[in-house]
PDBML (XML) file of the C-alpha atoms, coordinates in Angstrom:
<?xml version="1.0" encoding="UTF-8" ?>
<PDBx:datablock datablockName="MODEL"
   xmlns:PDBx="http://pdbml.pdb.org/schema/pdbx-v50.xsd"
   xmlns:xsi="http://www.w3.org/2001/XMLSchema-instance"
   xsi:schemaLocation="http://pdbml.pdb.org/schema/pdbx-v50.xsd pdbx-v50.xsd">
   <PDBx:atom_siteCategory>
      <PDBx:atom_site id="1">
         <PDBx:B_iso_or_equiv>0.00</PDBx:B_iso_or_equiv>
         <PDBx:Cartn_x>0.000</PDBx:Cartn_x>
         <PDBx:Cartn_y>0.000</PDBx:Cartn_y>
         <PDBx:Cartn_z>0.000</PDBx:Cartn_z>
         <PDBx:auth_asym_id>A</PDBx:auth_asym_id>
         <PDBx:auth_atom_id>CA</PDBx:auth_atom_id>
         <PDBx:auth_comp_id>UNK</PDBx:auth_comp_id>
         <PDBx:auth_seq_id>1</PDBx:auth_seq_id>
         <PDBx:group_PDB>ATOM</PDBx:group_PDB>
         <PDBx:label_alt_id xsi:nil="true" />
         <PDBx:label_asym_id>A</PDBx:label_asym_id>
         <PDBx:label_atom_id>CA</PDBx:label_atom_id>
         <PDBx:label_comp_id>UNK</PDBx:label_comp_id>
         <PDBx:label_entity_id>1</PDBx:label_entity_id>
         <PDBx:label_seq_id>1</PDBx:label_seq_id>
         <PDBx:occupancy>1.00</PDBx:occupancy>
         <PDBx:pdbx_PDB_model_num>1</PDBx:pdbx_PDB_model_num>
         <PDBx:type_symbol>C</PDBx:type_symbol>
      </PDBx:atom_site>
      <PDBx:atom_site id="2">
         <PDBx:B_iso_or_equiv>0.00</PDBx:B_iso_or_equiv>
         <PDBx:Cartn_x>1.291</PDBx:Cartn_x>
         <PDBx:Cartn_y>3.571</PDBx:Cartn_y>
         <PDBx:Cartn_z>-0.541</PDBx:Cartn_z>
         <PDBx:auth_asym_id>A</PDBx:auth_asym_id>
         <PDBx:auth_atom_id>CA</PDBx:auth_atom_id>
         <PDBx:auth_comp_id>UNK</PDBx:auth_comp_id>
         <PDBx:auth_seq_id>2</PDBx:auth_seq_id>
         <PDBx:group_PDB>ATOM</PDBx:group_PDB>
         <PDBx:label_alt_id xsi:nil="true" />
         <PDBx:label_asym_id>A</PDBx:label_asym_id>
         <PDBx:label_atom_id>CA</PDBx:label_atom_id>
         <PDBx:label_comp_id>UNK</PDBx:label_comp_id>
         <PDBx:label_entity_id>1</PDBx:label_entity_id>
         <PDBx:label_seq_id>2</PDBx:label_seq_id>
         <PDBx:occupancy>1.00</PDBx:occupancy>
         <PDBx:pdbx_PDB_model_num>1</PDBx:pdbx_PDB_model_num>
         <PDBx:type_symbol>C</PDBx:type_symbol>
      </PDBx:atom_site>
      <PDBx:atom_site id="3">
         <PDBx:B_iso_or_equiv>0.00</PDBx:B_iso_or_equiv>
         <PDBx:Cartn_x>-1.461</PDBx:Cartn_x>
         <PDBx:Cartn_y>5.533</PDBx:Cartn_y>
         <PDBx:Cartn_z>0.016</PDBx:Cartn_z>
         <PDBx:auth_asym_id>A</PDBx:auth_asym_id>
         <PDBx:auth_atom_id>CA</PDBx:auth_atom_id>
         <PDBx:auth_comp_id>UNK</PDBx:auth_comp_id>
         <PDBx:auth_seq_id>3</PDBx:auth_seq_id>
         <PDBx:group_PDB>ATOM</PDBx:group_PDB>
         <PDBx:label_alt_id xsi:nil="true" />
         <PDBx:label_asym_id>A</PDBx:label_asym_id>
         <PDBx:label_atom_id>CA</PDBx:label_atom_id>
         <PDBx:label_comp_id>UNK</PDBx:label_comp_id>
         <PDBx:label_entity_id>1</PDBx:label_entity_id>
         <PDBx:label_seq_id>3</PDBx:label_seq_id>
         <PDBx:occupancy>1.00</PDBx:occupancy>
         <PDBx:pdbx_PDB_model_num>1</PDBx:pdbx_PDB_model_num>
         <PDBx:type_symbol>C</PDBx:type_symbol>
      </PDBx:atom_site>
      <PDBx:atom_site id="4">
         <PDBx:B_iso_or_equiv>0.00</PDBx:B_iso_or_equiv>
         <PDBx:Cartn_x>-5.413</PDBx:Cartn_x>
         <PDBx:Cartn_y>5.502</PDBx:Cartn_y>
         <PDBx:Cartn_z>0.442</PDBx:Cartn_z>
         <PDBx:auth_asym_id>A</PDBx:auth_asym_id>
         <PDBx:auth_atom_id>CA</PDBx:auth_atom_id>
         <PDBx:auth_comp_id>UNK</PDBx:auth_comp_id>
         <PDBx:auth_seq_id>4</PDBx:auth_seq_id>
         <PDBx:group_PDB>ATOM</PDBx:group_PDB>
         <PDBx:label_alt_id xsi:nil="true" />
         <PDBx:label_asym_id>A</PDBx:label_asym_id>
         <PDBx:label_atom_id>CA</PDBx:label_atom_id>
         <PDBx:label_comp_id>UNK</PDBx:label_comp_id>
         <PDBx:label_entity_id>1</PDBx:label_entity_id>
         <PDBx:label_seq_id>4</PDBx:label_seq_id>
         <PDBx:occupancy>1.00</PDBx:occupancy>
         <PDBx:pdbx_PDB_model_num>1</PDBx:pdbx_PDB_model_num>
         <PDBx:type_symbol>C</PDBx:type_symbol>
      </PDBx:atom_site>
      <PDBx:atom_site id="5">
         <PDBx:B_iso_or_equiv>0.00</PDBx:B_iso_or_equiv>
         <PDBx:Cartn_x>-8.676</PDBx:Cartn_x>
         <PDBx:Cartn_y>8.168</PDBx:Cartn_y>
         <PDBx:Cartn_z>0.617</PDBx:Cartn_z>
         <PDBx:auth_asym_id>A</PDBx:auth_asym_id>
         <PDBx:auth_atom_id>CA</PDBx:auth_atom_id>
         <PDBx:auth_comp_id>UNK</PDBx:auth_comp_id>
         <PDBx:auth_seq_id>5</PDBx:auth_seq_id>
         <PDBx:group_PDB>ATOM</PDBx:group_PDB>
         <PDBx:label_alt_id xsi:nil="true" />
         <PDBx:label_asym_id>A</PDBx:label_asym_id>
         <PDBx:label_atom_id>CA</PDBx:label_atom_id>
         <PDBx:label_comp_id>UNK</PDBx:label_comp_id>
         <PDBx:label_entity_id>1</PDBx:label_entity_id>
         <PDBx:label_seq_id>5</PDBx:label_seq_id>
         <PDBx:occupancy>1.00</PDBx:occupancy>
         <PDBx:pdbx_PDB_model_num>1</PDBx:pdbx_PDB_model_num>
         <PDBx:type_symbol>C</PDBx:type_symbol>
      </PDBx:atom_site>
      <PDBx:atom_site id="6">
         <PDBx:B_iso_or_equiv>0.00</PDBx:B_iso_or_equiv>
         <PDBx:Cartn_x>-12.003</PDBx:Cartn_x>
         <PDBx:Cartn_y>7.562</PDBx:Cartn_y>
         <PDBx:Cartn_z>1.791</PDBx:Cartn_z>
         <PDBx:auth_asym_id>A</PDBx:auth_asym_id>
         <PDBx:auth_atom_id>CA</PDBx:auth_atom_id>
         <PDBx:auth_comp_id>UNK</PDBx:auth_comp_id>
         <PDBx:auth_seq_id>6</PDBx:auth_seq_id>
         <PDBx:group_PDB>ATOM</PDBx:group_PDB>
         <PDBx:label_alt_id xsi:nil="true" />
         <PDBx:label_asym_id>A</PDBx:label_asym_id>
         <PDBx:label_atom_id>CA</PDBx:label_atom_id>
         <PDBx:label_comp_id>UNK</PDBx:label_comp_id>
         <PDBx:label_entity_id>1</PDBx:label_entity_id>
         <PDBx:label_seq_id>6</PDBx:label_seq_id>
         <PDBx:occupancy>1.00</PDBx:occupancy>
         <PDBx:pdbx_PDB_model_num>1</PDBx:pdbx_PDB_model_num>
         <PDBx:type_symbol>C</PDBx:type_symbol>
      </PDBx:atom_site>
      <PDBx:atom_site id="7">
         <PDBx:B_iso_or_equiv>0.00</PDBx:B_iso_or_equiv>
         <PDBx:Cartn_x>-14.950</PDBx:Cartn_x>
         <PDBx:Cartn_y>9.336</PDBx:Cartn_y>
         <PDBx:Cartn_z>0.309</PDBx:Cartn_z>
         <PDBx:auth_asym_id>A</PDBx:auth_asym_id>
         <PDBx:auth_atom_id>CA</PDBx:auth_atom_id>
         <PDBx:auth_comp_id>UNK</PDBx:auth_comp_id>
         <PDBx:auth_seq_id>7</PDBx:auth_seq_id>
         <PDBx:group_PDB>ATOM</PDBx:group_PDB>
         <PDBx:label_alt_id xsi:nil="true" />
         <PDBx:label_asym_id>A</PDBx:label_asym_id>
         <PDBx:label_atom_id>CA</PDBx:label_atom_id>
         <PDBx:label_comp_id>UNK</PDBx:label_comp_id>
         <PDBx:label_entity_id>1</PDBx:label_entity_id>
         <PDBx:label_seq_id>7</PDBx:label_seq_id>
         <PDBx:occupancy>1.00</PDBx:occupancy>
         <PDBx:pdbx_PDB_model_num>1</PDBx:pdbx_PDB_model_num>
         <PDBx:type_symbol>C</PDBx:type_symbol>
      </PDBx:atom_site>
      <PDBx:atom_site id="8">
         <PDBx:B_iso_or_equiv>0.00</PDBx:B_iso_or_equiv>
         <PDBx:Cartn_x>-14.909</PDBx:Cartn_x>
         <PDBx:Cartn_y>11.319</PDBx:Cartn_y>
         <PDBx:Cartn_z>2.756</PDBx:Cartn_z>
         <PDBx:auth_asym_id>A</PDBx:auth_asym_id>
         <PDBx:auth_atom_id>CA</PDBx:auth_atom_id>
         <PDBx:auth_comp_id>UNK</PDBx:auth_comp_id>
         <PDBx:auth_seq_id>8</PDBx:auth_seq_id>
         <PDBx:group_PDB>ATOM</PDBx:group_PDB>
         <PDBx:label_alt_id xsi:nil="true" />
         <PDBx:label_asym_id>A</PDBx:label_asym_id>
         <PDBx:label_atom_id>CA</PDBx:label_atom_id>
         <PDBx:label_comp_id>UNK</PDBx:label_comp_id>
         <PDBx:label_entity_id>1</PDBx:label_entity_id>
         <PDBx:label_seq_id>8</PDBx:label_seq_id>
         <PDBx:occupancy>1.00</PDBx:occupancy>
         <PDBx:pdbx_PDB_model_num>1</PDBx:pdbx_PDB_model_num>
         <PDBx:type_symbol>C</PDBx:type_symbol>
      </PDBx:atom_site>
      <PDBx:atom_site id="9">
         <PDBx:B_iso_or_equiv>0.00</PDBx:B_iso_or_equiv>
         <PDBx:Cartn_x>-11.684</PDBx:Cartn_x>
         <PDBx:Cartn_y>12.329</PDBx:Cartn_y>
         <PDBx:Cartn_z>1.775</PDBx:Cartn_z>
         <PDBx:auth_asym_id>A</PDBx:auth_asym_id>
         <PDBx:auth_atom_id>CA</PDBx:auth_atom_id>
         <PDBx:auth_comp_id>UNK</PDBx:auth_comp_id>
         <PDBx:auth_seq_id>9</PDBx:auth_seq_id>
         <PDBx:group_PDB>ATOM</PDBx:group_PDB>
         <PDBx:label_alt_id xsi:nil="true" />
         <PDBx:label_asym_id>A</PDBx:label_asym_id>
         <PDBx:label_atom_id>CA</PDBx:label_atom_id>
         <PDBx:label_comp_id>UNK</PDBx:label_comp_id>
         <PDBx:label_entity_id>1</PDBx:label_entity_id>
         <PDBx:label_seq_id>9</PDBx:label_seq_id>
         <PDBx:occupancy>1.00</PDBx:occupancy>
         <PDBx:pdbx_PDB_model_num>1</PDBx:pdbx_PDB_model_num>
         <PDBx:type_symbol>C</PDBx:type_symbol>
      </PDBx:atom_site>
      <PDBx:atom_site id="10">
         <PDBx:B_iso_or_equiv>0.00</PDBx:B_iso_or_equiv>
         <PDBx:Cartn_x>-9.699</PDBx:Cartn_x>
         <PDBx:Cartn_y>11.251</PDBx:Cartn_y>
         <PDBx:Cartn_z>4.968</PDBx:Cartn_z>
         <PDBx:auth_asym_id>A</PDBx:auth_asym_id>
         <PDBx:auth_atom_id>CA</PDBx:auth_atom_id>
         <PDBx:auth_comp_id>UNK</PDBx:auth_comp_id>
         <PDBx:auth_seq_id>10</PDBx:auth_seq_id>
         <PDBx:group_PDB>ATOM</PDBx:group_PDB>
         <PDBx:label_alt_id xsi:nil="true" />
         <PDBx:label_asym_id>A</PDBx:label_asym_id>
         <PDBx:label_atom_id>CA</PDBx:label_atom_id>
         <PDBx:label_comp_id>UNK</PDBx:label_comp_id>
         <PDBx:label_entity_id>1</PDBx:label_entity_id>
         <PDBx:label_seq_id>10</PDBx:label_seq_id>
         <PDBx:occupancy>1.00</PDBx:occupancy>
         <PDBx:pdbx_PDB_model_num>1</PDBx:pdbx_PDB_model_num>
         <PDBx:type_symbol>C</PDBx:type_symbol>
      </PDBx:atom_site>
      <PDBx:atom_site id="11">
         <PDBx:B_iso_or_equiv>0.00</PDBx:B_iso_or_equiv>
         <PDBx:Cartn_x>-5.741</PDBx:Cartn_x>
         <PDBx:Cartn_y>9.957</PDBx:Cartn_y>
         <PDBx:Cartn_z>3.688</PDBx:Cartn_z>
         <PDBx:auth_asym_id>A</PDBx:auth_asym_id>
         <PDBx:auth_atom_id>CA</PDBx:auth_atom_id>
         <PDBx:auth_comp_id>UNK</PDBx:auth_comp_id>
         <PDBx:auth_seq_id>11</PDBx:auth_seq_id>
         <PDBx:group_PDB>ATOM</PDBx:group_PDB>
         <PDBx:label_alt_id xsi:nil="true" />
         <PDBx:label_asym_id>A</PDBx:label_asym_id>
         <PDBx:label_atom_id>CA</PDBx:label_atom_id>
         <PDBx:label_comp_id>UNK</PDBx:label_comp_id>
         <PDBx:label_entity_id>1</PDBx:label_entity_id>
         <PDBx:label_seq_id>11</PDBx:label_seq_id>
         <PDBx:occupancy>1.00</PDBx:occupancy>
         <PDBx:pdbx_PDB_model_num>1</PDBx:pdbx_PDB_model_num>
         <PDBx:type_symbol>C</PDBx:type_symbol>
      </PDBx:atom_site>
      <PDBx:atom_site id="12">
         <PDBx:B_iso_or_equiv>0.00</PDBx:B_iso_or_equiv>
         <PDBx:Cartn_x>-3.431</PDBx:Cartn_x>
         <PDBx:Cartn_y>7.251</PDBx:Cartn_y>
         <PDBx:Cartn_z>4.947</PDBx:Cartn_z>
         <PDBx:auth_asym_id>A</PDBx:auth_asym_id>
         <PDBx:auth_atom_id>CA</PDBx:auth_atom_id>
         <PDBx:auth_comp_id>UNK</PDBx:auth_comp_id>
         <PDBx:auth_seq_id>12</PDBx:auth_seq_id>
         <PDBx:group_PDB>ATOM</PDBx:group_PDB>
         <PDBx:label_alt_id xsi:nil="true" />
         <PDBx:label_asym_id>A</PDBx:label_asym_id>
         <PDBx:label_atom_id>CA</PDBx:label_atom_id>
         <PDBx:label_comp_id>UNK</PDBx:label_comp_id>
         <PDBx:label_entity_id>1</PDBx:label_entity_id>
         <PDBx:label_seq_id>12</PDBx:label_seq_id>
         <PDBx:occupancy>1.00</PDBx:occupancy>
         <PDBx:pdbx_PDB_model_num>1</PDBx:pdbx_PDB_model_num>
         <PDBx:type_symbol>C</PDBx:type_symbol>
      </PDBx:atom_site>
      <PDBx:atom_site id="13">
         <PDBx:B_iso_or_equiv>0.00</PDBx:B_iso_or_equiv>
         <PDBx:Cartn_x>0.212</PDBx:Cartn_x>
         <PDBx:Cartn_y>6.788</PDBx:Cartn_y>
         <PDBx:Cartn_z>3.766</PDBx:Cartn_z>
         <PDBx:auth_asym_id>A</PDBx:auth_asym_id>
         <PDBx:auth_atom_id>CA</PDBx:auth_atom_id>
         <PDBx:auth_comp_id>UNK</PDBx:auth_comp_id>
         <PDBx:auth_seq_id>13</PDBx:auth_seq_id>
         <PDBx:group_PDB>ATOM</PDBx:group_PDB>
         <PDBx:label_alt_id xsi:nil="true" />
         <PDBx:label_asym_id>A</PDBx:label_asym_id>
         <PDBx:label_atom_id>CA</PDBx:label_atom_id>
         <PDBx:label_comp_id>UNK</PDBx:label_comp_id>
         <PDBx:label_entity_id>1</PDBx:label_entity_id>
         <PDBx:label_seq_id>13</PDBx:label_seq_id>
         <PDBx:occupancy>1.00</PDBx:occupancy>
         <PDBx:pdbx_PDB_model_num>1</PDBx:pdbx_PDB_model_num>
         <PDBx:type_symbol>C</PDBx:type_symbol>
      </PDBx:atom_site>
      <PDBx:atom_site id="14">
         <PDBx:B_iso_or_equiv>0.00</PDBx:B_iso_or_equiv>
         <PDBx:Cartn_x>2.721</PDBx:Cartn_x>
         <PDBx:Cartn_y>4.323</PDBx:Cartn_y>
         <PDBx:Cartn_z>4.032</PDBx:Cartn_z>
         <PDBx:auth_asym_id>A</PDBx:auth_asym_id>
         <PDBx:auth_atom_id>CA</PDBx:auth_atom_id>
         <PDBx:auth_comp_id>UNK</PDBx:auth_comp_id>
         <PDBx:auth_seq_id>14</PDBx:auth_seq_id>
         <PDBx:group_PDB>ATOM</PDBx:group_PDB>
         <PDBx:label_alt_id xsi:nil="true" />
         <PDBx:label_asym_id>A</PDBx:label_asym_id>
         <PDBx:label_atom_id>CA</PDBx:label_atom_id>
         <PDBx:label_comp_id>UNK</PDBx:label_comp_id>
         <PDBx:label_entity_id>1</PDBx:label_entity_id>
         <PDBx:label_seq_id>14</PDBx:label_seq_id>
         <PDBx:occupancy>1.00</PDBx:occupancy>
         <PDBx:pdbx_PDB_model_num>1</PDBx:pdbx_PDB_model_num>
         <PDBx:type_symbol>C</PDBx:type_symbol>
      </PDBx:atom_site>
      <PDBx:atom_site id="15">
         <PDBx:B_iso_or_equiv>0.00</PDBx:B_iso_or_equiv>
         <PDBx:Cartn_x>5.473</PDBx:Cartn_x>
         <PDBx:Cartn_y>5.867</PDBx:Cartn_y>
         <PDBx:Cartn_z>6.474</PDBx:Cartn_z>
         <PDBx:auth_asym_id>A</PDBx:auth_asym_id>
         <PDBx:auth_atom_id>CA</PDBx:auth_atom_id>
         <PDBx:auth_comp_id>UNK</PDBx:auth_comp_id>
         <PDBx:auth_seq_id>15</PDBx:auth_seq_id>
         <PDBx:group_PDB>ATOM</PDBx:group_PDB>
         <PDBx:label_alt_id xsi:nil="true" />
         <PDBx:label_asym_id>A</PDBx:label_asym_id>
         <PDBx:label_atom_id>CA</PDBx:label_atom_id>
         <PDBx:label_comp_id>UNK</PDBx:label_comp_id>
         <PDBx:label_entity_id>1</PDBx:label_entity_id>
         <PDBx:label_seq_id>15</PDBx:label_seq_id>
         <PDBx:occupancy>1.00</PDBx:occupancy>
         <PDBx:pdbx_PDB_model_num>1</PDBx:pdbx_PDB_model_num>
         <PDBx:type_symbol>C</PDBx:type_symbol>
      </PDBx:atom_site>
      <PDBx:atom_site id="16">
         <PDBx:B_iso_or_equiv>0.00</PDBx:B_iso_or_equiv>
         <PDBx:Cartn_x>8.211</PDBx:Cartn_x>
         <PDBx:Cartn_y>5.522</PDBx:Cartn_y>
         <PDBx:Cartn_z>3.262</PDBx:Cartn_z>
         <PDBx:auth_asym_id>A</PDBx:auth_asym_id>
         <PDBx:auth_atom_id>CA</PDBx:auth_atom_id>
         <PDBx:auth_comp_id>UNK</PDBx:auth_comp_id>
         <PDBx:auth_seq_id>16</PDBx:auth_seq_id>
         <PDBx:group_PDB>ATOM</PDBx:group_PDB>
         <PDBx:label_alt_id xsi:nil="true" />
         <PDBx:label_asym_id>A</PDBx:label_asym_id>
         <PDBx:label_atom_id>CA</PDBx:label_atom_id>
         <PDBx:label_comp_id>UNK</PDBx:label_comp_id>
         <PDBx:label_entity_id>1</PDBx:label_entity_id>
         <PDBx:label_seq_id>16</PDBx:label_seq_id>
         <PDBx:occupancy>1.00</PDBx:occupancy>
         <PDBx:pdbx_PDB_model_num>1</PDBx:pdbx_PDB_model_num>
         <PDBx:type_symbol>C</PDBx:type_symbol>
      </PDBx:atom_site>
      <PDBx:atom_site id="17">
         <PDBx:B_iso_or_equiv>0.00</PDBx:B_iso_or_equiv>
         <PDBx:Cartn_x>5.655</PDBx:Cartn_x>
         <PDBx:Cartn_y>8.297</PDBx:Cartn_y>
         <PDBx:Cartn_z>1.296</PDBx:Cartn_z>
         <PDBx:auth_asym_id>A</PDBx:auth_asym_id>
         <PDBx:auth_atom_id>CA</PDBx:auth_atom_id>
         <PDBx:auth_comp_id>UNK</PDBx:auth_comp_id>
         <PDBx:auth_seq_id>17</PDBx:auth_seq_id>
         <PDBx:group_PDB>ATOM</PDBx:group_PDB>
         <PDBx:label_alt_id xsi:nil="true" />
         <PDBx:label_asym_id>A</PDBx:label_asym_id>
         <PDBx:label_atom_id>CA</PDBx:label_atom_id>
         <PDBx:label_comp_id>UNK</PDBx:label_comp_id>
         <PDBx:label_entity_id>1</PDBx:label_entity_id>
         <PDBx:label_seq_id>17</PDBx:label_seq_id>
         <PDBx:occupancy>1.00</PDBx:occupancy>
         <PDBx:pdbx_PDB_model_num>1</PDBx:pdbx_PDB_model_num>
         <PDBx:type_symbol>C</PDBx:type_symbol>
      </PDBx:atom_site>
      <PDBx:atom_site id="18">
         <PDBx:B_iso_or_equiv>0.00</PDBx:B_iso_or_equiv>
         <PDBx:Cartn_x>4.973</PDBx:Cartn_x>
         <PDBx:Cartn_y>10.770</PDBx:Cartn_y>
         <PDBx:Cartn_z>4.126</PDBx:Cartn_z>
         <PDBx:auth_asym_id>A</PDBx:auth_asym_id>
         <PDBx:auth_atom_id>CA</PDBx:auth_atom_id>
         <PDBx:auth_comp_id>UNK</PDBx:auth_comp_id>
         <PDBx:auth_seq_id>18</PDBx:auth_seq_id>
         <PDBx:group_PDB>ATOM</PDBx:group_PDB>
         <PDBx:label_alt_id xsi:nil="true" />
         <PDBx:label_asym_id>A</PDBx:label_asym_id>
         <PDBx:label_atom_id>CA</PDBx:label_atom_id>
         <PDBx:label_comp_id>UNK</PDBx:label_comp_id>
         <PDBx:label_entity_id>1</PDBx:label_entity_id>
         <PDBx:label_seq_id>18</PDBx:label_seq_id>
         <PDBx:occupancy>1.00</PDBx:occupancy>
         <PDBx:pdbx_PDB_model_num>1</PDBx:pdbx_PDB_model_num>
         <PDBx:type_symbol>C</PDBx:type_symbol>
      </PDBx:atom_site>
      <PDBx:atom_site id="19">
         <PDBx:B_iso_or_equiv>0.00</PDBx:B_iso_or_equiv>
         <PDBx:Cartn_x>5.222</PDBx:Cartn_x>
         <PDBx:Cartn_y>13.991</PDBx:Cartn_y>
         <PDBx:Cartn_z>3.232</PDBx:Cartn_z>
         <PDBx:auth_asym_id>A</PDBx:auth_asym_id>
         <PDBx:auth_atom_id>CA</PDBx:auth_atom_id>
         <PDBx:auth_comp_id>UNK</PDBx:auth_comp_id>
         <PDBx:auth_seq_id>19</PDBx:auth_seq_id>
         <PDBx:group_PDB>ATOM</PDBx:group_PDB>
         <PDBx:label_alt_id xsi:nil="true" />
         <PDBx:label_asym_id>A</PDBx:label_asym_id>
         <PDBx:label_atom_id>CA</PDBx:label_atom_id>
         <PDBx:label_comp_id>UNK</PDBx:label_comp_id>
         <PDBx:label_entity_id>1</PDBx:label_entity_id>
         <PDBx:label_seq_id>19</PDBx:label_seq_id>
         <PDBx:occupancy>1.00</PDBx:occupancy>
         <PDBx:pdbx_PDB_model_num>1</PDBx:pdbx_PDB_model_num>
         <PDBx:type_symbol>C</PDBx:type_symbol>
      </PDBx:atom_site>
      <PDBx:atom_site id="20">
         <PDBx:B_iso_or_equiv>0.00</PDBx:B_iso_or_equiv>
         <PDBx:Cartn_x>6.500</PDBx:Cartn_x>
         <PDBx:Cartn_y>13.318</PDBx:Cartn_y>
         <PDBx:Cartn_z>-0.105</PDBx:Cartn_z>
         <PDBx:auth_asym_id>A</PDBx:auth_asym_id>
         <PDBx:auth_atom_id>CA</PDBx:auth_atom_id>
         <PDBx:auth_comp_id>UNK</PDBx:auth_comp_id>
         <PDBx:auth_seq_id>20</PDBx:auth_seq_id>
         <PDBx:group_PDB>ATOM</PDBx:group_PDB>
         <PDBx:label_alt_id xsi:nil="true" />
         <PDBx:label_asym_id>A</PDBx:label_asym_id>
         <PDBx:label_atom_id>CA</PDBx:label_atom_id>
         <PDBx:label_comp_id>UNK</PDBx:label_comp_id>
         <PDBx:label_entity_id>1</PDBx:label_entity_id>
         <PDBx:label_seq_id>20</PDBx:label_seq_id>
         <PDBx:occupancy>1.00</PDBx:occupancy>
         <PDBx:pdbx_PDB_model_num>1</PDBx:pdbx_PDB_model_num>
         <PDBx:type_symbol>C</PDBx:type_symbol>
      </PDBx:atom_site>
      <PDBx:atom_site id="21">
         <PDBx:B_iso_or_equiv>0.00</PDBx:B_iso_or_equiv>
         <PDBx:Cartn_x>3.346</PDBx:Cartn_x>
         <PDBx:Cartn_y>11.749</PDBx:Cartn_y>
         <PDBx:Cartn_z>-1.969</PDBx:Cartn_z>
         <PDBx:auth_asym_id>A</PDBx:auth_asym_id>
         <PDBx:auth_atom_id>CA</PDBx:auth_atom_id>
         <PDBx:auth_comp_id>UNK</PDBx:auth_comp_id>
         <PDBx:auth_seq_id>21</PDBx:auth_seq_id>
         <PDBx:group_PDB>ATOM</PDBx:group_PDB>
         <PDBx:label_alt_id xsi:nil="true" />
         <PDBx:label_asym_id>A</PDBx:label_asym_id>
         <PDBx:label_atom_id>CA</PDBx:label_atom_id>
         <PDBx:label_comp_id>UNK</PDBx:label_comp_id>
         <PDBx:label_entity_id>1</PDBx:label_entity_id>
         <PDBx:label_seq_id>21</PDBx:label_seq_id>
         <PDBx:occupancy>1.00</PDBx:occupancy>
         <PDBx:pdbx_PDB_model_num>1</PDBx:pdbx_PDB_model_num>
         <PDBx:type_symbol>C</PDBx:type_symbol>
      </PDBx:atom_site>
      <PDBx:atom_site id="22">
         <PDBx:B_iso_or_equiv>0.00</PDBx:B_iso_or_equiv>
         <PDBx:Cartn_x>-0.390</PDBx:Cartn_x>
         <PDBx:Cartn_y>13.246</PDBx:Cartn_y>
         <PDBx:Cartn_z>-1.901</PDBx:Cartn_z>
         <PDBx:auth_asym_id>A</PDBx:auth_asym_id>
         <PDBx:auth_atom_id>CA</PDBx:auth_atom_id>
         <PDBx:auth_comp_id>UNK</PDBx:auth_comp_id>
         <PDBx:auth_seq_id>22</PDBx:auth_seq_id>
         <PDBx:group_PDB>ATOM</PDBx:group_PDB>
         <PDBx:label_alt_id xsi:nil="true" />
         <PDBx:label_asym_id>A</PDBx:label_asym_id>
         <PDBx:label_atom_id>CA</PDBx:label_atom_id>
         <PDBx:label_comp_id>UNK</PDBx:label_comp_id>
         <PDBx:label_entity_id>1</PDBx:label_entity_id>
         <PDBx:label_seq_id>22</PDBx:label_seq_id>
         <PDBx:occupancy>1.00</PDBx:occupancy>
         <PDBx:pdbx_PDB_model_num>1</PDBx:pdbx_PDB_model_num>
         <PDBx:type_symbol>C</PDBx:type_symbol>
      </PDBx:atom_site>
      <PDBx:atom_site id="23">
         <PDBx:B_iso_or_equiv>0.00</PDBx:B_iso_or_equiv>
         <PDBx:Cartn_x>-3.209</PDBx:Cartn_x>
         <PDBx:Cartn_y>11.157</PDBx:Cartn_y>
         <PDBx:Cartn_z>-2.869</PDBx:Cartn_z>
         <PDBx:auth_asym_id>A</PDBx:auth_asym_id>
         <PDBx:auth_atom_id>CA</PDBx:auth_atom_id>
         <PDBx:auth_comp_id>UNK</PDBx:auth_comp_id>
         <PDBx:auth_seq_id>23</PDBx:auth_seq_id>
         <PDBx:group_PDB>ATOM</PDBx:group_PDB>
         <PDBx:label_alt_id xsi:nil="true" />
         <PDBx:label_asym_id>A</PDBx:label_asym_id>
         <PDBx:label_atom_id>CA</PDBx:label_atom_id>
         <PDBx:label_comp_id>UNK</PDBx:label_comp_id>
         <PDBx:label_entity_id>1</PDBx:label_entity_id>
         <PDBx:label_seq_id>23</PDBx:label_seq_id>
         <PDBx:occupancy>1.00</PDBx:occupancy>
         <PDBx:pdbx_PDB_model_num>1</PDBx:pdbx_PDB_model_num>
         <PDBx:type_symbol>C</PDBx:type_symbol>
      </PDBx:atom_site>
      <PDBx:atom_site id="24">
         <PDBx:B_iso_or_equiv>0.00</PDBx:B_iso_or_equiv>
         <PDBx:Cartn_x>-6.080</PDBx:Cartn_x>
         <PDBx:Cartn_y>13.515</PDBx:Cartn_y>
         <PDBx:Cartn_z>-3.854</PDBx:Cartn_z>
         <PDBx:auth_asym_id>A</PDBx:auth_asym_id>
         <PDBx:auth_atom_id>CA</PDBx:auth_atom_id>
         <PDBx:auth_comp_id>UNK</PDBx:auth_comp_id>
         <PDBx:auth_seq_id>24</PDBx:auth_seq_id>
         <PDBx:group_PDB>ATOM</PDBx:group_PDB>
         <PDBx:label_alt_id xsi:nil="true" />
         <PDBx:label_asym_id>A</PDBx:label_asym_id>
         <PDBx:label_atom_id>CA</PDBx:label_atom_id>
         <PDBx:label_comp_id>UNK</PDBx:label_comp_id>
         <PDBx:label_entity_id>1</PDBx:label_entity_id>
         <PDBx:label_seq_id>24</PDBx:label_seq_id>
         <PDBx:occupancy>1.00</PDBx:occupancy>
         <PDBx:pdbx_PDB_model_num>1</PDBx:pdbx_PDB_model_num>
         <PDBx:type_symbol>C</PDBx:type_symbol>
      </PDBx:atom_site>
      <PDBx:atom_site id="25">
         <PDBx:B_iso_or_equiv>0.00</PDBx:B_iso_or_equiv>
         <PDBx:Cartn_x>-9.291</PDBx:Cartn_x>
         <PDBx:Cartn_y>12.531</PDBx:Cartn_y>
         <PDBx:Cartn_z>-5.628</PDBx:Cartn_z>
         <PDBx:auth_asym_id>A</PDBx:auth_asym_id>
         <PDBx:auth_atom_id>CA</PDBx:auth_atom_id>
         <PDBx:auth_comp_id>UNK</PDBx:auth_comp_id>
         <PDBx:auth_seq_id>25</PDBx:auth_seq_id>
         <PDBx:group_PDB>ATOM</PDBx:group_PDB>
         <PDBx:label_alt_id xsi:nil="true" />
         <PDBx:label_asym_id>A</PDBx:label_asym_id>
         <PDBx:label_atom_id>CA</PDBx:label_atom_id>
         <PDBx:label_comp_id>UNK</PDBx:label_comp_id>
         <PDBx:label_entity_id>1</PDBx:label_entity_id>
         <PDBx:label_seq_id>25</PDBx:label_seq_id>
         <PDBx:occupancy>1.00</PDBx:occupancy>
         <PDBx:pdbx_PDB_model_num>1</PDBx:pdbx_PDB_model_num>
         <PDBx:type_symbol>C</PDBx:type_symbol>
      </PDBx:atom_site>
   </PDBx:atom_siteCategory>
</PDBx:datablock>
């Protein structure tokens, strides 16, 4: 997993993507 979003729009990253990657939707 690198990174997920709800539909609510809540994120969760793996710890080696923080504050690097964004997942957006």
């Amino acid at each position: 997993l690198v990174a997920t979003i709800t539909g609510g729009g809540s994120t969760n990253y793996a710890d080696s993507v923080k504050g690097r990657f964004t997942i957006s939707r």
